[in-house]
PDB file of N, CA and C in Angstrom:
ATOM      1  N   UNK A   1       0.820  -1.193   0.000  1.00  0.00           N
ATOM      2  CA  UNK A   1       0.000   0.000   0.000  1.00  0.00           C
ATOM      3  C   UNK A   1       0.866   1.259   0.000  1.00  0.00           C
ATOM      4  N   UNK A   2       2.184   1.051   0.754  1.00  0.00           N
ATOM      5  CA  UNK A   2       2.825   2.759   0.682  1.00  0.00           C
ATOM      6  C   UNK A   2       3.166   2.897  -0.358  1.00  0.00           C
ATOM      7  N   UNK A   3       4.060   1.589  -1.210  1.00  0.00           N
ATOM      8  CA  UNK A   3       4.639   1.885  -2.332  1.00  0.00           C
ATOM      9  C   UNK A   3       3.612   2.854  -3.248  1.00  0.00           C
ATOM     10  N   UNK A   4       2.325   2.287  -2.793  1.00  0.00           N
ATOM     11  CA  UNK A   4       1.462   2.487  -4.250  1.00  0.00           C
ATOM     12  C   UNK A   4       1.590   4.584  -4.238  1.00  0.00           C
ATOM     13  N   UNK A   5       1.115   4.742  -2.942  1.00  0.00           N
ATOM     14  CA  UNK A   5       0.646   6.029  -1.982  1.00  0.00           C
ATOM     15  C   UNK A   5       2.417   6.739  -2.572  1.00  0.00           C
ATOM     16  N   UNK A   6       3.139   6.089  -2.669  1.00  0.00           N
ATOM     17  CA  UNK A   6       4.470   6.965  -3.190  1.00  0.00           C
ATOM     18  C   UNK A   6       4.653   7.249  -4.681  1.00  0.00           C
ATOM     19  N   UNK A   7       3.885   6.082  -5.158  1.00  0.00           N
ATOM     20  CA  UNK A   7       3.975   6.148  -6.842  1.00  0.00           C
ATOM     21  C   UNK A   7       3.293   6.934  -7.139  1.00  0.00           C
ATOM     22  N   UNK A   8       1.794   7.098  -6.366  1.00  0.00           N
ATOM     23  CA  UNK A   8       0.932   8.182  -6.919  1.00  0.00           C
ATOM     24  C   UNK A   8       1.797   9.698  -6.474  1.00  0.00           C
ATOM     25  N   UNK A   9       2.033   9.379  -5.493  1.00  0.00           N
ATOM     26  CA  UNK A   9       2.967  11.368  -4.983  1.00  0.00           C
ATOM     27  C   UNK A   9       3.979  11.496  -6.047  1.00  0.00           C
ATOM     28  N   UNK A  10       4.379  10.758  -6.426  1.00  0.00           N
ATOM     29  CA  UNK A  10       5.627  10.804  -7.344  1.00  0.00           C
ATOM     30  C   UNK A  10       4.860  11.542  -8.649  1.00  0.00           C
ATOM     31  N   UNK A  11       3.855  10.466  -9.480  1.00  0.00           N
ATOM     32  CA  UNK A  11       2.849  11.226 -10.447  1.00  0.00           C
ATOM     33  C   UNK A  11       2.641  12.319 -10.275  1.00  0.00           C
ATOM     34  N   UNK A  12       2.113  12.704  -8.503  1.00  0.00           N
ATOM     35  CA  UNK A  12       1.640  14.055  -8.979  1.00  0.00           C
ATOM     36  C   UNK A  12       2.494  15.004  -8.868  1.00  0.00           C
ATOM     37  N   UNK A  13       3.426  14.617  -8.513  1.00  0.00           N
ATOM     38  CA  UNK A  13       4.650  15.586  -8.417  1.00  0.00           C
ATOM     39  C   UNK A  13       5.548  16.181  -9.577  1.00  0.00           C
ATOM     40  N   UNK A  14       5.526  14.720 -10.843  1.00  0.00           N
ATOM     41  CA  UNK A  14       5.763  14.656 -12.117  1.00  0.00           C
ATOM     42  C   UNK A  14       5.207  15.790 -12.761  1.00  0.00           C
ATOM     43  N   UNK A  15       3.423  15.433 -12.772  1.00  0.00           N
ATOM     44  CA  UNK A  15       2.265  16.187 -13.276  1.00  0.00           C
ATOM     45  C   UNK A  15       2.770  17.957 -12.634  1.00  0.00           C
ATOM     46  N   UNK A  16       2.913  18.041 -11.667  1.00  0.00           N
ATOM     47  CA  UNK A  16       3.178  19.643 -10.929  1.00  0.00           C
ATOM     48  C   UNK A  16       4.207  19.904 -11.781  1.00  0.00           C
ATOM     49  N   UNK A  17       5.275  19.123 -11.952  1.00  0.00           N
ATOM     50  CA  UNK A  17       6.728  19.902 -12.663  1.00  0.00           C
ATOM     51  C   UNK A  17       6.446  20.323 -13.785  1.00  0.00           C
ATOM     52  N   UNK A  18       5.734  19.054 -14.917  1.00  0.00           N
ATOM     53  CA  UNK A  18       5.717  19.371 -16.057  1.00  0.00           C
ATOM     54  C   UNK A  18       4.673  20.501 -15.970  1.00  0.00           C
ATOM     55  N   UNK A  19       3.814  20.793 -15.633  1.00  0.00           N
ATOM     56  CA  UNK A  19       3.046  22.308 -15.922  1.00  0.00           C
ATOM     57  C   UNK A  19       3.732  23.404 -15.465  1.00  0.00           C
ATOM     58  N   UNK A  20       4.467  23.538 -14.438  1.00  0.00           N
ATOM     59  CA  UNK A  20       5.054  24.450 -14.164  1.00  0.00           C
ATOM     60  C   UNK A  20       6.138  24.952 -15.070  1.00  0.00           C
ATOM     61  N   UNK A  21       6.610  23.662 -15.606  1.00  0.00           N
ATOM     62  CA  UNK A  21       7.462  24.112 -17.052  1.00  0.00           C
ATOM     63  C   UNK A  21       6.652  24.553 -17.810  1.00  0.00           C
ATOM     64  N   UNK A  22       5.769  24.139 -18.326  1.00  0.00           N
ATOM     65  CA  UNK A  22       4.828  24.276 -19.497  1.00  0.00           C
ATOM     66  C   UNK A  22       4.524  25.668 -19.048  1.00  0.00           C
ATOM     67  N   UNK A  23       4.327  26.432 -18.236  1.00  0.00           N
ATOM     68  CA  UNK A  23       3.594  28.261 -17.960  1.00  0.00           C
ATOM     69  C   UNK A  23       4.605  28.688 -18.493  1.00  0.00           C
ATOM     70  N   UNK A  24       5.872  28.201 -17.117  1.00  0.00           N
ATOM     71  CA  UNK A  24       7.169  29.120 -17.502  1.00  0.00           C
ATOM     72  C   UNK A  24       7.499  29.465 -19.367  1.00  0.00           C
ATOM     73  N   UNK A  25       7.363  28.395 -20.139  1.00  0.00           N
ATOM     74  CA  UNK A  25       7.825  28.492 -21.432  1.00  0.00           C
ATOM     75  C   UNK A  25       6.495  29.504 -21.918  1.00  0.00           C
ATOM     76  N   UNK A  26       5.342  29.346 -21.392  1.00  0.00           N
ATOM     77  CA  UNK A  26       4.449  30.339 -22.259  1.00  0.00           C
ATOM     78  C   UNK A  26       4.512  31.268 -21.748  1.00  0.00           C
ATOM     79  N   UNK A  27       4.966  31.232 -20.358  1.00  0.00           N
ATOM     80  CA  UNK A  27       4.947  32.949 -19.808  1.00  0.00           C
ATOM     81  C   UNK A  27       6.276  33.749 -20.622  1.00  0.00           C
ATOM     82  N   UNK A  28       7.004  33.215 -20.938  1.00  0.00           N
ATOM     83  CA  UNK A  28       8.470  33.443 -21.723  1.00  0.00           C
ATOM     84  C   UNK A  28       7.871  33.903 -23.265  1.00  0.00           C
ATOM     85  N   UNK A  29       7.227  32.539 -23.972  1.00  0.00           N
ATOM     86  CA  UNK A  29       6.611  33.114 -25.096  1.00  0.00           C
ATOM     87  C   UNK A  29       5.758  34.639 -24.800  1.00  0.00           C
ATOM     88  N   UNK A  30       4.906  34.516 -24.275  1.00  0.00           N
ATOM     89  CA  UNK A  30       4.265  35.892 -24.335  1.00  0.00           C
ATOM     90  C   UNK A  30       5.019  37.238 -23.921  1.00  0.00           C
ATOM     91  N   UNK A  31       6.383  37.115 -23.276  1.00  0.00           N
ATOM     92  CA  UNK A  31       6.872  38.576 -22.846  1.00  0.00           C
ATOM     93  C   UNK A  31       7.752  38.477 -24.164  1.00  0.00           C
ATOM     94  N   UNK A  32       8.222  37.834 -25.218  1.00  0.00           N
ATOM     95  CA  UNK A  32       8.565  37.606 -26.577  1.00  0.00           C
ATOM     96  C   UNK A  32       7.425  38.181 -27.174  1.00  0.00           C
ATOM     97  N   UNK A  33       6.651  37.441 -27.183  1.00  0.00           N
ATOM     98  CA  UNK A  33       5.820  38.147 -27.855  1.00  0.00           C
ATOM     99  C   UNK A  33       4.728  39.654 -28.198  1.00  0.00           C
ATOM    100  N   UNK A  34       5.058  39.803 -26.579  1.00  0.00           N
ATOM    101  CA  UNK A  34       4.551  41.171 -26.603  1.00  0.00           C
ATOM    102  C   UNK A  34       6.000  42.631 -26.917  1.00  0.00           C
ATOM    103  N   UNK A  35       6.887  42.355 -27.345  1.00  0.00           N
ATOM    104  CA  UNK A  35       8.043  43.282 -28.020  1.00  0.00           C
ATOM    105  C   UNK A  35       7.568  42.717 -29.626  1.00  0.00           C
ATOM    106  N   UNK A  36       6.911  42.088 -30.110  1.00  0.00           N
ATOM    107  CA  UNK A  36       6.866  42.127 -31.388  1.00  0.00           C
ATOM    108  C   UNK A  36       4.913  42.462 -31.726  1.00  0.00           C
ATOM    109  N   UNK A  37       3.824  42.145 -31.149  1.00  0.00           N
ATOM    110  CA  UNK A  37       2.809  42.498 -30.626  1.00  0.00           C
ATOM    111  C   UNK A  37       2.099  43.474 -30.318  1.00  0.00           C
ATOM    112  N   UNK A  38       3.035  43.892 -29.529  1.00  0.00           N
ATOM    113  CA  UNK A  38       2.509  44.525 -28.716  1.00  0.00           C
ATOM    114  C   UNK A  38       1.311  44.178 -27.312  1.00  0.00           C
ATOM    115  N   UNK A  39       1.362  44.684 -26.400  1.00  0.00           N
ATOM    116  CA  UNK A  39       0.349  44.270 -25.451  1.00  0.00           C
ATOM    117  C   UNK A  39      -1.369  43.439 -25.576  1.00  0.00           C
ATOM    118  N   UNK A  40      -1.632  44.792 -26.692  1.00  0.00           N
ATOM    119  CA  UNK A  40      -3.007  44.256 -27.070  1.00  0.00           C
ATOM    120  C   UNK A  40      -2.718  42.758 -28.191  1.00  0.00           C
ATOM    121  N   UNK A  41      -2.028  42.719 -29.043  1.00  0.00           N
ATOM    122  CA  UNK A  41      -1.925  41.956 -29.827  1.00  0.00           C
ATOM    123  C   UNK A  41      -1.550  39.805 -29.084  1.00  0.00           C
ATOM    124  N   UNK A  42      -0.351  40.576 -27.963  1.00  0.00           N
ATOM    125  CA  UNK A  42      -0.016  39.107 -27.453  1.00  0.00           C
ATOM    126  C   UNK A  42      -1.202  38.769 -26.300  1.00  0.00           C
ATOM    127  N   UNK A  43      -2.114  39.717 -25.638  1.00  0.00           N
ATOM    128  CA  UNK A  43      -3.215  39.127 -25.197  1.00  0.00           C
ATOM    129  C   UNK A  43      -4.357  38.341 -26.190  1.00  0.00           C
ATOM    130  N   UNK A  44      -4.580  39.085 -27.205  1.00  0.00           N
ATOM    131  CA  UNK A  44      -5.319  38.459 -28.290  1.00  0.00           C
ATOM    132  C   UNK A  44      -4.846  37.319 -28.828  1.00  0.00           C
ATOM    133  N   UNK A  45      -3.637  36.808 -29.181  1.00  0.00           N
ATOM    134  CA  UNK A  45      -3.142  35.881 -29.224  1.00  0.00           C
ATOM    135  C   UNK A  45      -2.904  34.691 -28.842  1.00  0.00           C
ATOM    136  N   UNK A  46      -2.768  34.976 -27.348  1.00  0.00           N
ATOM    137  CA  UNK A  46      -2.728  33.851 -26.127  1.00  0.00           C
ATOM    138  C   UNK A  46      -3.904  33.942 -25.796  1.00  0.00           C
ATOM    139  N   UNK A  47      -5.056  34.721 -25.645  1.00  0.00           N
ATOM    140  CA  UNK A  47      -6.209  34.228 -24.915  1.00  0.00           C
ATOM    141  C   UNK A  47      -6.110  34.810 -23.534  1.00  0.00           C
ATOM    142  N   UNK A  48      -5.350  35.130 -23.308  1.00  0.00           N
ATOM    143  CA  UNK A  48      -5.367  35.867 -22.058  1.00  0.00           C
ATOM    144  C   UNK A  48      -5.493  37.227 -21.983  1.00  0.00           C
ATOM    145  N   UNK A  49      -6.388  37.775 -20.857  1.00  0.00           N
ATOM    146  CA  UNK A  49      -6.539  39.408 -21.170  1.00  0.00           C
ATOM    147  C   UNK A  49      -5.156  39.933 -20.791  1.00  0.00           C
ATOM    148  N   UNK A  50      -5.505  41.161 -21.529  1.00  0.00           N
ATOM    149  CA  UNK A  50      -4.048  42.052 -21.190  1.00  0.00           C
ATOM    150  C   UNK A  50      -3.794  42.579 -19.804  1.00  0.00           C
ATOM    151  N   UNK A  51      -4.548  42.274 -18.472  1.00  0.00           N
ATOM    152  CA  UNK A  51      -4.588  42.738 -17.141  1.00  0.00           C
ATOM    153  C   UNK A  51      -3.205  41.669 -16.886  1.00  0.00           C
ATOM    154  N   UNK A  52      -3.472  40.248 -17.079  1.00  0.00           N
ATOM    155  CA  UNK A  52      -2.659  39.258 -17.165  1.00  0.00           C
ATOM    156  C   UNK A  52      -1.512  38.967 -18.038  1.00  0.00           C
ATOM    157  N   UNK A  53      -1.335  39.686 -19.209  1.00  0.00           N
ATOM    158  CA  UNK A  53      -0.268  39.850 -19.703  1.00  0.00           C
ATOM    159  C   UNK A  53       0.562  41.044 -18.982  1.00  0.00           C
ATOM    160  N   UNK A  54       0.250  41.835 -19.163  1.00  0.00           N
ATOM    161  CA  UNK A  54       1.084  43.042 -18.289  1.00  0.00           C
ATOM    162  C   UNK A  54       1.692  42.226 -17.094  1.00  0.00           C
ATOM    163  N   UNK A  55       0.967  41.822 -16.050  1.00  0.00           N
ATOM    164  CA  UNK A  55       1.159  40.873 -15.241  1.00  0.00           C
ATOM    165  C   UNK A  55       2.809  40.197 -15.260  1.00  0.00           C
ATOM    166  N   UNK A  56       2.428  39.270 -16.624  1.00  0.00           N
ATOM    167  CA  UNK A  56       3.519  38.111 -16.648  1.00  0.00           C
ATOM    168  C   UNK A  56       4.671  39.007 -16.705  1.00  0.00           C
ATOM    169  N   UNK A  57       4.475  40.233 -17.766  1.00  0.00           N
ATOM    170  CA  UNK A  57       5.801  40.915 -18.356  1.00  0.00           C
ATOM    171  C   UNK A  57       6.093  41.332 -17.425  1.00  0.00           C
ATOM    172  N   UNK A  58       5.505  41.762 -15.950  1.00  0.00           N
ATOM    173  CA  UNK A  58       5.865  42.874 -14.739  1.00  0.00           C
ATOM    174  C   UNK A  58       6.486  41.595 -13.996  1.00  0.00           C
ATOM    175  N   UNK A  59       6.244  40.560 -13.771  1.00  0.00           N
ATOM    176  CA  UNK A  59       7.013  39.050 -13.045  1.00  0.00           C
ATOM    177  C   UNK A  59       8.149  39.100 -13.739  1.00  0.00           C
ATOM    178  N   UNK A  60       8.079  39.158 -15.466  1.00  0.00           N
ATOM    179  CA  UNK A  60       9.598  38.808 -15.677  1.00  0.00           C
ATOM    180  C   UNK A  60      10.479  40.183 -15.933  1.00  0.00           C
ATOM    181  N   UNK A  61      10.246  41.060 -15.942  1.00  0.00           N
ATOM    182  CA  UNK A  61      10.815  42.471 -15.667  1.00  0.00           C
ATOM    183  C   UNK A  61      11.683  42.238 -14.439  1.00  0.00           C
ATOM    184  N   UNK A  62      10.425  42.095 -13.036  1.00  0.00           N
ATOM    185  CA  UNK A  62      11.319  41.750 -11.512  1.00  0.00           C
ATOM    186  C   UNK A  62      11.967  40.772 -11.531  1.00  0.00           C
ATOM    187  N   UNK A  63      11.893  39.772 -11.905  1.00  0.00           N
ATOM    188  CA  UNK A  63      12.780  38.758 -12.370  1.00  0.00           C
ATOM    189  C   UNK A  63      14.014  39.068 -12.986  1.00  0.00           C
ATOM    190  N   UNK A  64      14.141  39.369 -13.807  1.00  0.00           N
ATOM    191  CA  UNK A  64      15.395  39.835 -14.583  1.00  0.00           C
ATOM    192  C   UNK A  64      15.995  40.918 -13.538  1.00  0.00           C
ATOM    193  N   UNK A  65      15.360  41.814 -12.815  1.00  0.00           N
ATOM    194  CA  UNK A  65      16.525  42.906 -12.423  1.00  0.00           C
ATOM    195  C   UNK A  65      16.517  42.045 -10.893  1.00  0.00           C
ATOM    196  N   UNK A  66      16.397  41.087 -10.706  1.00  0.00           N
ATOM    197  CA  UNK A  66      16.698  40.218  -9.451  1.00  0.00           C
ATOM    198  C   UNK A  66      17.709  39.398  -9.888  1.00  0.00           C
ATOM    199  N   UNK A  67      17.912  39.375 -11.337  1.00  0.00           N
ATOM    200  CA  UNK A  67      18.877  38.383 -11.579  1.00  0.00           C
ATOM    201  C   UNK A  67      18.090  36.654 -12.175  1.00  0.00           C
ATOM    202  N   UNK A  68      17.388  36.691 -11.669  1.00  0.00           N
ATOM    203  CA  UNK A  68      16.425  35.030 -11.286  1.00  0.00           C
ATOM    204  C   UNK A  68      15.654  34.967 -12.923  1.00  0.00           C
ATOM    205  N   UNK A  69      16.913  34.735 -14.027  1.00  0.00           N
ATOM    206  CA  UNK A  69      15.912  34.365 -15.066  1.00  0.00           C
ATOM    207  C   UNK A  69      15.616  33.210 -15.488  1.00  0.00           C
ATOM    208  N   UNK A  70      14.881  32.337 -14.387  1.00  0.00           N
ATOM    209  CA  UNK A  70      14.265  31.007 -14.415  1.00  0.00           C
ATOM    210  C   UNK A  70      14.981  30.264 -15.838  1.00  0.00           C
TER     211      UNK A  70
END
């Protein structure tokens, strides 16, 4: 029974990494994409409103002048 209870934590732990990669690369695409875009354009694009794009670009802005470019 633990093994099993470890295999599943392991899955979901798998499942957590790979999405967390998977944002990081689209949160990356979209601050790319909004220097060629523009704001309105890479929200329209991705599906996400531009409250949330601004957003990502203001995370990786502080990011970068922290040094921390994931």
């Amino acid at each position: 029974m633990s093994r099993t209870m470890s295999g599943v934590a392991e899955t979901v732990r798998d499942v957590v990494d790979t999405y967390k990669e998977a944002r990081r690369d689209r949160d990356a695409t979209i601050v790319a994409a909004v220097e060629v875009l523009g704001q309105k354009g890479a929200a329209e694009a991705s599906g996400l409103s531009r409250r949330r794009v601004r957003r990502i670009v203001a995370e990786a802005e502080a990011a970068a002048r922290q040094g921390d470019l994931r």
